[in-house]
C-alpha atoms as a PDB file:
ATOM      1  CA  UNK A   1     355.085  49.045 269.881  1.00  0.00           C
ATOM      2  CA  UNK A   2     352.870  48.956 266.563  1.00  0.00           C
ATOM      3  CA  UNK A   3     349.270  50.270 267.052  1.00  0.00           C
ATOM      4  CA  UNK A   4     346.787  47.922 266.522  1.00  0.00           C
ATOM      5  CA  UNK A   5     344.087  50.166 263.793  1.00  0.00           C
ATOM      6  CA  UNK A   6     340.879  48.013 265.790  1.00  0.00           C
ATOM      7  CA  UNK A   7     341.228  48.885 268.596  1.00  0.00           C
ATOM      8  CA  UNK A   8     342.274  52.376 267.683  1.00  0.00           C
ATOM      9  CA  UNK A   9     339.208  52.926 265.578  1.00  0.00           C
ATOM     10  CA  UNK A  10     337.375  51.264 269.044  1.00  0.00           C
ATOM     11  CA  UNK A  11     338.792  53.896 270.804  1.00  0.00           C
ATOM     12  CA  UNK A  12     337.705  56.860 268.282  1.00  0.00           C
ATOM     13  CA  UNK A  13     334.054  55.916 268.392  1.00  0.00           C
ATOM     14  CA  UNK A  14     334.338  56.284 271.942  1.00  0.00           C
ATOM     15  CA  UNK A  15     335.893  59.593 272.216  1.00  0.00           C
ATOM     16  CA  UNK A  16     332.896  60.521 269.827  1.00  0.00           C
ATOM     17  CA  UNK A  17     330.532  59.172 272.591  1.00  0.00           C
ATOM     18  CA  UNK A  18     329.698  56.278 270.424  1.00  0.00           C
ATOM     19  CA  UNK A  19     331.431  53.607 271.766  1.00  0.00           C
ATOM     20  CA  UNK A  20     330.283  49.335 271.308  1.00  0.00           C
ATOM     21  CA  UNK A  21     328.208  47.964 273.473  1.00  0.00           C
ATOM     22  CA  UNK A  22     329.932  44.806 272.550  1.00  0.00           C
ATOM     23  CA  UNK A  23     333.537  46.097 271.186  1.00  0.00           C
ATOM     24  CA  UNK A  24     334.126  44.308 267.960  1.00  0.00           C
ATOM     25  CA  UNK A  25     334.536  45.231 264.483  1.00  0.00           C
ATOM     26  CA  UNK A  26     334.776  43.852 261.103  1.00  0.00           C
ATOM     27  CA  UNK A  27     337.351  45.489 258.988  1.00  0.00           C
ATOM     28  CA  UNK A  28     336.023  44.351 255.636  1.00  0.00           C
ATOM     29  CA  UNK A  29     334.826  47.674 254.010  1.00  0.00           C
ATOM     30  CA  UNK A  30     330.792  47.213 254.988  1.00  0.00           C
ATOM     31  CA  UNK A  31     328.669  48.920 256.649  1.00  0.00           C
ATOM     32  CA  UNK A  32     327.586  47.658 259.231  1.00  0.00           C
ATOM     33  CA  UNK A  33     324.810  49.119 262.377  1.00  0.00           C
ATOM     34  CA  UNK A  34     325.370  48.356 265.798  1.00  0.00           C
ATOM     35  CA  UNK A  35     324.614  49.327 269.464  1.00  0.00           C
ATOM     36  CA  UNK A  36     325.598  52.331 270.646  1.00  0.00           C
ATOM     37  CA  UNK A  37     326.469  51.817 274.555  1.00  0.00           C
ATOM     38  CA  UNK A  38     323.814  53.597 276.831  1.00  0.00           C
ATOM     39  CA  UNK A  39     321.269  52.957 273.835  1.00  0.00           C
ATOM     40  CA  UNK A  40     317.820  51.141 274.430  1.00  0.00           C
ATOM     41  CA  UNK A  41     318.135  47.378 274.033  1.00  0.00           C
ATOM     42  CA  UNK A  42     316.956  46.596 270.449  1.00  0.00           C
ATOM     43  CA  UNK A  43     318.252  49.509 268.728  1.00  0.00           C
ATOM     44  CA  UNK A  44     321.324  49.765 266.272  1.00  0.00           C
ATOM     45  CA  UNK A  45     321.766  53.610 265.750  1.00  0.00           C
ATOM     46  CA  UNK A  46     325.710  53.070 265.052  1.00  0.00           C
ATOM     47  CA  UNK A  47     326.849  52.410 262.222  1.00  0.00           C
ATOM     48  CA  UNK A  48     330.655  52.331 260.692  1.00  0.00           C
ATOM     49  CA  UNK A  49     332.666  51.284 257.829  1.00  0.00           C
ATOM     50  CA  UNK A  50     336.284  50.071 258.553  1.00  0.00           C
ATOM     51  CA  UNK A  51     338.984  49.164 255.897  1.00  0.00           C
ATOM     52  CA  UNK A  52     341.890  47.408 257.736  1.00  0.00           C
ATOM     53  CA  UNK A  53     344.047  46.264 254.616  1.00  0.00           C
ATOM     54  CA  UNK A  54     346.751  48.600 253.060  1.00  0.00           C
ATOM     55  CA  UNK A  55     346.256  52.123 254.738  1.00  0.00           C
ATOM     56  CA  UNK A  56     343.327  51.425 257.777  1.00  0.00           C
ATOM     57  CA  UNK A  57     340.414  53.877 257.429  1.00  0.00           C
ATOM     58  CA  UNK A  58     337.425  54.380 258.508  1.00  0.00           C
ATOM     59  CA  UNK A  59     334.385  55.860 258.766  1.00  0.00           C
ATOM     60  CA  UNK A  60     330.993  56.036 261.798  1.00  0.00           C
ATOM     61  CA  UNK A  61     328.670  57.885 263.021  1.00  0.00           C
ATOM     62  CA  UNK A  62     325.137  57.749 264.322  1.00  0.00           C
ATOM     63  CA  UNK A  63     321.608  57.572 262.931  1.00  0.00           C
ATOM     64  CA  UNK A  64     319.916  58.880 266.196  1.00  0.00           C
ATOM     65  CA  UNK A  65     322.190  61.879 266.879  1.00  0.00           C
ATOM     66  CA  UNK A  66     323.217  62.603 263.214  1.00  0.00           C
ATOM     67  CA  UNK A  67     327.103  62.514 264.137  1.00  0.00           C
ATOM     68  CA  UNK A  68     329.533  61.478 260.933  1.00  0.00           C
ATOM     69  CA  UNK A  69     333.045  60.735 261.213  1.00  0.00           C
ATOM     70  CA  UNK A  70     336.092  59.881 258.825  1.00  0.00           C
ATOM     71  CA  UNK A  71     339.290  57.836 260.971  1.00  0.00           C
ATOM     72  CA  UNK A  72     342.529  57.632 259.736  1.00  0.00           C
ATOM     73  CA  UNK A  73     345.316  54.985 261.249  1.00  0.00           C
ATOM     74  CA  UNK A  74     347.726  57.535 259.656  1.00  0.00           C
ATOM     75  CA  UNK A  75     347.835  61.134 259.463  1.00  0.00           C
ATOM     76  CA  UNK A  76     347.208  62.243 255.878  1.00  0.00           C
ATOM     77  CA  UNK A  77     350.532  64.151 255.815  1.00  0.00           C
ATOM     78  CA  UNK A  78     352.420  61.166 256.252  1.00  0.00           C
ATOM     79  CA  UNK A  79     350.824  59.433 253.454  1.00  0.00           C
ATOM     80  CA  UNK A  80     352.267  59.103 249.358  1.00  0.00           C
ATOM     81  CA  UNK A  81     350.550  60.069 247.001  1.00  0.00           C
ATOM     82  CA  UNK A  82     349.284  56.930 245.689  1.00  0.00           C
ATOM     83  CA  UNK A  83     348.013  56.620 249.510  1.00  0.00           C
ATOM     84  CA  UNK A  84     346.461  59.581 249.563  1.00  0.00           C
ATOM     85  CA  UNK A  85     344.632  58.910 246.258  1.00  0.00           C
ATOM     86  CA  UNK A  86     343.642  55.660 247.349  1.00  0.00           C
ATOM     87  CA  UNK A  87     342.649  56.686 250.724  1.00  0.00           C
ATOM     88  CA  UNK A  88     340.335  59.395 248.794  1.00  0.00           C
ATOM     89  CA  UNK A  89     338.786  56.869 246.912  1.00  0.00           C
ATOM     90  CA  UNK A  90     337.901  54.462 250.331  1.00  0.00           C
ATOM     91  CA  UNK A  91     336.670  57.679 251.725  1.00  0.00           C
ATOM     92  CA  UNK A  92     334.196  58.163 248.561  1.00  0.00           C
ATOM     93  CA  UNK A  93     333.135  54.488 248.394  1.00  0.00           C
ATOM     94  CA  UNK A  94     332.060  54.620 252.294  1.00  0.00           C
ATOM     95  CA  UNK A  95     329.898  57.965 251.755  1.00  0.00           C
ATOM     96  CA  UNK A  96     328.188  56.237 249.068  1.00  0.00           C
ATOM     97  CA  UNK A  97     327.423  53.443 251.668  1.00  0.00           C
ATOM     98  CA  UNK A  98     326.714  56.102 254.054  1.00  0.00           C
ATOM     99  CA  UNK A  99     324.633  57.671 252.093  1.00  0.00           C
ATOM    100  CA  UNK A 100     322.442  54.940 250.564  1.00  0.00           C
ATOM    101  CA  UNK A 101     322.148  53.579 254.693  1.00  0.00           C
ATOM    102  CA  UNK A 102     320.982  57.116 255.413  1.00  0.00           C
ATOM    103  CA  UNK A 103     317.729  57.060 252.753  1.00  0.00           C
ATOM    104  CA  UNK A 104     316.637  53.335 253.829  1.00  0.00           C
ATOM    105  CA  UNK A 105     316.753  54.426 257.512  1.00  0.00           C
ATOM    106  CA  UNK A 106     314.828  58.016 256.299  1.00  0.00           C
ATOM    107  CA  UNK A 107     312.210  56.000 254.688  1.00  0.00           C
ATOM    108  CA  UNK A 108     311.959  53.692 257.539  1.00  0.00           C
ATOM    109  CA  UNK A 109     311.646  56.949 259.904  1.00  0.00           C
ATOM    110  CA  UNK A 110     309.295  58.416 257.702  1.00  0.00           C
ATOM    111  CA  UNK A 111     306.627  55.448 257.305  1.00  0.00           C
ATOM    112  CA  UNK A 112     306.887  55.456 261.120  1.00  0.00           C
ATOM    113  CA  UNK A 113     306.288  58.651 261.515  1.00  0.00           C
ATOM    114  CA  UNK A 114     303.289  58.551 259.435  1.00  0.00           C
ATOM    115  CA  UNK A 115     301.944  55.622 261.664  1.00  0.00           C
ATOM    116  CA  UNK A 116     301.973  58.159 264.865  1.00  0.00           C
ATOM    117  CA  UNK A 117     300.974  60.957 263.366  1.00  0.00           C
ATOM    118  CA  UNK A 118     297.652  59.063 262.145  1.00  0.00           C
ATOM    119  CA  UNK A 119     297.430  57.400 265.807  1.00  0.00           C
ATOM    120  CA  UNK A 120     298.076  61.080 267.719  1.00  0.00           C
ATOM    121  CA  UNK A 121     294.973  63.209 268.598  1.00  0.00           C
ATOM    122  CA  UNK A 122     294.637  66.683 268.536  1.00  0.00           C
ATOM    123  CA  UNK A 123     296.062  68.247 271.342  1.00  0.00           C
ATOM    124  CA  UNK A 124     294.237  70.927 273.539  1.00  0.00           C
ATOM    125  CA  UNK A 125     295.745  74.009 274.800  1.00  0.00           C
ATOM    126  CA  UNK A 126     295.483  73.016 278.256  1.00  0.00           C
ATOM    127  CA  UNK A 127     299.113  70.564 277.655  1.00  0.00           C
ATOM    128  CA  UNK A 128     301.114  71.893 280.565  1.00  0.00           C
ATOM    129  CA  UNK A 129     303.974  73.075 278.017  1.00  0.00           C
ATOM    130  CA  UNK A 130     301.258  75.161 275.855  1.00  0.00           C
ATOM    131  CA  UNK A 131     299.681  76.376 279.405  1.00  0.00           C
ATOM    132  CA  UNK A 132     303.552  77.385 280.961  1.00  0.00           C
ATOM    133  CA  UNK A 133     304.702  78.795 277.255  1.00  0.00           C
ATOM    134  CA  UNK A 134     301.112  80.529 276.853  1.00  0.00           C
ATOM    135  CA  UNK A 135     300.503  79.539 273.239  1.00  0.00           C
ATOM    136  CA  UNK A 136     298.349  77.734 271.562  1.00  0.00           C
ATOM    137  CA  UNK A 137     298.071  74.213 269.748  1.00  0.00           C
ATOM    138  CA  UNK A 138     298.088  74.973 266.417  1.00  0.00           C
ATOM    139  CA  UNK A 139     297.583  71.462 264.285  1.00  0.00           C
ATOM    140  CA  UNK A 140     299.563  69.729 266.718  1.00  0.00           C
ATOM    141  CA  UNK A 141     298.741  66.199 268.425  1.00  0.00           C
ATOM    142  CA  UNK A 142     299.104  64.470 271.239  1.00  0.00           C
ATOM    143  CA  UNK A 143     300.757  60.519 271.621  1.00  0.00           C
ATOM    144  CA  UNK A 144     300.656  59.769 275.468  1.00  0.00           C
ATOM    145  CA  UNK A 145     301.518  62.532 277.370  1.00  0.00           C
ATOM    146  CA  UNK A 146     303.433  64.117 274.511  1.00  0.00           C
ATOM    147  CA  UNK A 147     302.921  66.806 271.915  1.00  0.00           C
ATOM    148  CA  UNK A 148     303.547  65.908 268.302  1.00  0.00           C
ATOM    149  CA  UNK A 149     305.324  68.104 266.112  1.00  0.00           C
ATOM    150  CA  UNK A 150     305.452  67.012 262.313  1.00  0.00           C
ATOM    151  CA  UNK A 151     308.318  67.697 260.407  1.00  0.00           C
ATOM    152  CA  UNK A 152     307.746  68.604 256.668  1.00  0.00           C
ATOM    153  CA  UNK A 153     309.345  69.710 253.383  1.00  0.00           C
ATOM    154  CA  UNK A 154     308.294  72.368 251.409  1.00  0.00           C
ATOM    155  CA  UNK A 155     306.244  69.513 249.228  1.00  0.00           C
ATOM    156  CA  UNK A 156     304.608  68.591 252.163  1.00  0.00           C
ATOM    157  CA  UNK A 157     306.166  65.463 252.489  1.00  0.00           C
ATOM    158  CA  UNK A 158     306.316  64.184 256.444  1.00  0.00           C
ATOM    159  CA  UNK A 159     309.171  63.196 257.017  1.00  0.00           C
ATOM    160  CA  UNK A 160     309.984  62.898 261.295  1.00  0.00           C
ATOM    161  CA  UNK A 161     308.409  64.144 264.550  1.00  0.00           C
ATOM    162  CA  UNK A 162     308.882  66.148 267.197  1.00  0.00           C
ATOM    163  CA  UNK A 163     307.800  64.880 270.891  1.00  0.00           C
ATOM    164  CA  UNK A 164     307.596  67.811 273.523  1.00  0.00           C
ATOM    165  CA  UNK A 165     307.031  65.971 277.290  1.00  0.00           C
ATOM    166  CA  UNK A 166     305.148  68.187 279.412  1.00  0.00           C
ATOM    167  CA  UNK A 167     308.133  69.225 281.122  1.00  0.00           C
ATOM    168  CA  UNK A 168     309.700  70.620 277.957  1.00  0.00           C
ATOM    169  CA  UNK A 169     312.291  67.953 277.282  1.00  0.00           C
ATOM    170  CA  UNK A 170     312.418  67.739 273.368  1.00  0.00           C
ATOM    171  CA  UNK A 171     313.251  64.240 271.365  1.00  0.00           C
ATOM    172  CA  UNK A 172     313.198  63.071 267.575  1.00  0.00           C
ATOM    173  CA  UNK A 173     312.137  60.214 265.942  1.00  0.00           C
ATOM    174  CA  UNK A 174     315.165  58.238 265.358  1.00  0.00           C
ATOM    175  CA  UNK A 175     316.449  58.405 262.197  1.00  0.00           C
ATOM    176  CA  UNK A 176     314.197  61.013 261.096  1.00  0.00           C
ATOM    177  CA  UNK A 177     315.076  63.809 258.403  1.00  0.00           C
ATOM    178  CA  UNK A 178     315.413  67.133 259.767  1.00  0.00           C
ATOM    179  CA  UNK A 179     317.624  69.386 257.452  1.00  0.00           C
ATOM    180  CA  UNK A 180     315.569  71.841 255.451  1.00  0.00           C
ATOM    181  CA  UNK A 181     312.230  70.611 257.206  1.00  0.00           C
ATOM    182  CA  UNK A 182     310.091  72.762 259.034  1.00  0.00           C
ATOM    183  CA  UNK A 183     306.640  73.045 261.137  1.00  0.00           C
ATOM    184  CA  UNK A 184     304.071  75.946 259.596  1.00  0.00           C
ATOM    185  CA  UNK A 185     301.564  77.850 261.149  1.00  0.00           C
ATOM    186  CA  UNK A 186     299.315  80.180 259.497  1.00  0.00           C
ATOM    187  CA  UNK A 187     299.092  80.990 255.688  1.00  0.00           C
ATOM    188  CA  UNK A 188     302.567  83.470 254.617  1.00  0.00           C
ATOM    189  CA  UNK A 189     300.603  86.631 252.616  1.00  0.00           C
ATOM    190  CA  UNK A 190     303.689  88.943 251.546  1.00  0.00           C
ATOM    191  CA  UNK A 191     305.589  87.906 254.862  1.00  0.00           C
ATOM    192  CA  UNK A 192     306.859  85.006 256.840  1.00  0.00           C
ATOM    193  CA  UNK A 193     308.701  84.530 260.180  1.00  0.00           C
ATOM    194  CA  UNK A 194     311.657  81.634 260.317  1.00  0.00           C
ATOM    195  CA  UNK A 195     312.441  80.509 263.832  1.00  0.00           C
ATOM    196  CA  UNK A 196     313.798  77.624 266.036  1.00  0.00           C
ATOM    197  CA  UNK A 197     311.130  76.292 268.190  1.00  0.00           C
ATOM    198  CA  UNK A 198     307.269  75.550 268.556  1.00  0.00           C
ATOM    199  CA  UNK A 199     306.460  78.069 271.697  1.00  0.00           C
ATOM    200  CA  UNK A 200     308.217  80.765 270.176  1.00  0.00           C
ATOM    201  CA  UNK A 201     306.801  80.241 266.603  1.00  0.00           C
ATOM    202  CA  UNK A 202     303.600  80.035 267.930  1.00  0.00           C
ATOM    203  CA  UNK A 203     304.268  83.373 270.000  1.00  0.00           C
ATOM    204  CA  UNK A 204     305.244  85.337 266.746  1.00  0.00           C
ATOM    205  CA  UNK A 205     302.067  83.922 265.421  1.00  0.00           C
ATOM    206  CA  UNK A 206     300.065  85.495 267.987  1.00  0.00           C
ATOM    207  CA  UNK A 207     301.434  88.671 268.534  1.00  0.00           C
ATOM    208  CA  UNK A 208     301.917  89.448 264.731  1.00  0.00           C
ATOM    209  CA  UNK A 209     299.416  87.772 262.989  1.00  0.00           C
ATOM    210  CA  UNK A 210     302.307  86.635 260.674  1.00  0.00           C
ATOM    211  CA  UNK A 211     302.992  83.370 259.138  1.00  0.00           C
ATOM    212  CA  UNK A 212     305.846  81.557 260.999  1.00  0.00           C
ATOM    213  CA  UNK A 213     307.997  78.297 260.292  1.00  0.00           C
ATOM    214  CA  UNK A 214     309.790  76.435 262.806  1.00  0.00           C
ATOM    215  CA  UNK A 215     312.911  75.005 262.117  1.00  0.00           C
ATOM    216  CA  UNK A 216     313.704  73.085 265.132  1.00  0.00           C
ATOM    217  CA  UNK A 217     317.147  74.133 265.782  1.00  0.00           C
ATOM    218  CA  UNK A 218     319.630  76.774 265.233  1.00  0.00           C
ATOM    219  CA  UNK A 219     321.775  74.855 262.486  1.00  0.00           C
ATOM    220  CA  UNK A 220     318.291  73.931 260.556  1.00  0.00           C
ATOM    221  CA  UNK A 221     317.669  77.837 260.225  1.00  0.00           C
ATOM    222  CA  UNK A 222     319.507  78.174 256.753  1.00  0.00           C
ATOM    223  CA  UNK A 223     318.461  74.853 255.253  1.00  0.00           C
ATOM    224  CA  UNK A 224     314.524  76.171 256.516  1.00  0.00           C
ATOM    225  CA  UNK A 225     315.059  79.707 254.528  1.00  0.00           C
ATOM    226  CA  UNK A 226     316.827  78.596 252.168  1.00  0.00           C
ATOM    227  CA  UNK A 227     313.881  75.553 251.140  1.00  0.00           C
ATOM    228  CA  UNK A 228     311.312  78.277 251.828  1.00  0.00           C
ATOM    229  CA  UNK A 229     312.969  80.732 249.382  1.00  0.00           C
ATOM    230  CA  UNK A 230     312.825  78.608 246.624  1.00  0.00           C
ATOM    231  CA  UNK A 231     309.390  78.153 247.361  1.00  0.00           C
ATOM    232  CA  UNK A 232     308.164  81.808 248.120  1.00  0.00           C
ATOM    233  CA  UNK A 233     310.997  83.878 246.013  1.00  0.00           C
ATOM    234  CA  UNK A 234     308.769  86.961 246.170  1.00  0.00           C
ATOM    235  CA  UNK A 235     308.382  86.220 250.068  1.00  0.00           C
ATOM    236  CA  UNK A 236     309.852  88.458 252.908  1.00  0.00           C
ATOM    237  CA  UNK A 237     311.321  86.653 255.121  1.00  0.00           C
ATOM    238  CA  UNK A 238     312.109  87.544 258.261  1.00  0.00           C
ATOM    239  CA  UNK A 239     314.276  84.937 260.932  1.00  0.00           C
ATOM    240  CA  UNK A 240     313.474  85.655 264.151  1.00  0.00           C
ATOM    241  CA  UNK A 241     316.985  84.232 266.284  1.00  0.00           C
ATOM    242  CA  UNK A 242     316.797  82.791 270.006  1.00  0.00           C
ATOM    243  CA  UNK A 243     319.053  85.416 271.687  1.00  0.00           C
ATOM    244  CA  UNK A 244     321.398  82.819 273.424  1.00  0.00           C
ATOM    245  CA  UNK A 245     323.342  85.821 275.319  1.00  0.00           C
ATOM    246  CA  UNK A 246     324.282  83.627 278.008  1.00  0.00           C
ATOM    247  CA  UNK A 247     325.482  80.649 275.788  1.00  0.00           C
ATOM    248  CA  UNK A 248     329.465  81.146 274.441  1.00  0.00           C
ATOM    249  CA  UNK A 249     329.224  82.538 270.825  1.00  0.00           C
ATOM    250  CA  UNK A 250     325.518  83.304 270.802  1.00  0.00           C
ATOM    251  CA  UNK A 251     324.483  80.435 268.385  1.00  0.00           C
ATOM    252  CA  UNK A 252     320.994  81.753 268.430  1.00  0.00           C
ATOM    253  CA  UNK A 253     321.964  84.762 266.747  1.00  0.00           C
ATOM    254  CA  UNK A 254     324.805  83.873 264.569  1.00  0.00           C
ATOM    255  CA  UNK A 255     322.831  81.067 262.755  1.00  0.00           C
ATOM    256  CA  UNK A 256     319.805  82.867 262.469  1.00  0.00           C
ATOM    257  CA  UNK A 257     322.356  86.018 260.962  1.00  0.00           C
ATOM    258  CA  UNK A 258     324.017  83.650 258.029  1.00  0.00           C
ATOM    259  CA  UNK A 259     320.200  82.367 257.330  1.00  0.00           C
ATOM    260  CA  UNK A 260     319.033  85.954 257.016  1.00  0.00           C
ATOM    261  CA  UNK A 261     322.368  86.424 254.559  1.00  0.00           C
ATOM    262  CA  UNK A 262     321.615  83.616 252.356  1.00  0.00           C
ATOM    263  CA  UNK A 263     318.047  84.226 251.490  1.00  0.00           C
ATOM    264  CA  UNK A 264     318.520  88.247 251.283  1.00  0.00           C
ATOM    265  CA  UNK A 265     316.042  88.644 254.389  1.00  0.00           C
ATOM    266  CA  UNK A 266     315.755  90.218 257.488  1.00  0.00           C
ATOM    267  CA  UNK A 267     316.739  89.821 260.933  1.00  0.00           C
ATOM    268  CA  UNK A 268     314.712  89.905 264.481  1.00  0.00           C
ATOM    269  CA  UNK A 269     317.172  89.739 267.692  1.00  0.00           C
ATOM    270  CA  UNK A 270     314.821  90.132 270.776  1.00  0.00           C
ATOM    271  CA  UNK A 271     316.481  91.749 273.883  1.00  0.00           C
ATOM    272  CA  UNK A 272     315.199  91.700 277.282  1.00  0.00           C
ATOM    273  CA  UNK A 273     315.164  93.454 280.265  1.00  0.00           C
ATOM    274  CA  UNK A 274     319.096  93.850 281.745  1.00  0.00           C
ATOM    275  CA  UNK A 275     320.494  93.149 278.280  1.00  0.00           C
ATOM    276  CA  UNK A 276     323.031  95.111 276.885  1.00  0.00           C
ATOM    277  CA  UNK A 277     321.835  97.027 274.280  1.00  0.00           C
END
């Protein structure tokens, strides 16, 4: 029975956890933004390119959790050479699309995010997640019941948020740049401290008196250094991992190890009590 490449590519978005809210798709070589299923009403994070002429191939992914795929009807293996050159040049043509999709919804996310930040107030350090982490707010703001977290390049550019509920759970602005940006406190003078999150940034802060830079995430921690080398190049720079011990592979520590390698800095681990040494 031949496979039908629509409802194939249907089915790939939704092994990615990005399937239709309304299954359909135009195979005409556009991008186009839709719904992903379990999404708030209104918003059109998706977005995919499908060719379904000659080879079918496609491409999706999605603005809110920064997922990118390439689909293929056919294996590559299987494919001639012409195909495979022709395939190549599909795949080309829909990261350009991609790509140009990605800076109008960056610039979008960025003008919003300038709207909140001017509409957030300074937070206090009373915020149950300051009071539980026992840090303070330094420059932050409050929207609601939230902290605010800017996210900035080394130009100073804002370019997302950061909202912290007071329970802890953590969200992005939607379509918001975060590779290479980075939340500062204090003023670096001969050293500064690279790390994931707020609470522990703002912990190094305190109990070093060192400049620190928050990077959000594990996978940021490179793209962070690596921004802030070219910025400081005289700078020691020090990243500071999240000792995920319990978590398979220890992401913590191996990102925070291949940051440390590609900026020629150092490395913190922190153990605690019952660790292995």
């Amino acid at each position: 029975m031949a496979i039908d490449p629509a409802a194939s590519f249907l089915d790939a978005l939704a092994d990615a956890g990005l399937a239709m809210l309304k299954p359909a798709v135009v195979g005409d070589g556009v991008l186009h933004r839709y719904r992903v299923d379990g999404d708030k009403a209104g918003s059109l994070n998706g977005w995919y390119v499908l060719h379904l002429d000659g080879q079918p191939f496609g491409a999706f992914g999605s603005w809110k959790t920064g997922q990118s795929v390439t689909w293929t009807a056919h294996q590559p293996d299987t494919l001639s050479p012409a195909e495979r050159a022709a395939l190549a040049a599909r795949l080309a043509t829909a990261k350009r699309a991609r790509d140009a999709e990605l800076a109008k919804v960056q610039a979008d996310a960025a003008a919003r995010a300038a709207r909140l930040w001017h509409q957030a107030r300074p937070a206090s350090n009373q915020h149950p997640y300051l009071a539980r982490k026992r840090v303070q707010a330094y420059g932050v703001r409050l929207l609601g019941e939230s902290l605010v977290i800017p996210l900035r390049d080394v130009a100073g550019a804002l370019h997302s948020l950061q909202f912290i509920l007071p329970d802890g759970g953590k969200r992005f602005l939607t379509g918001g740049r975060k590779r290479g940006c980075y939340y500062g406190i204090g003023h670096p003078d001969g050293a500064l401290c690279i790390c994931e999150g707020y609470a522990t940034a703002a912990s190094i802060y305190e109990a070093t008196g060192y400049a620190t830079a928050c990077a959000f995430d594990a996978g940021n921690l490179e793209p962070v250094a690596r921004a802030l080398r070219g910025k400081f190049p005289q700078l020691r720079l020090t990243l500071c991992a999240d000792n995920d011990a319990g978590t398979s592979g220890n992401p913590g520590v191996r990102h925070a190890e291949a940051a440390a390698r590609a900026v020629r800095g150092f490395l913190a681990v922190p153990t605690f009590a019952g660790m292995e040494p």
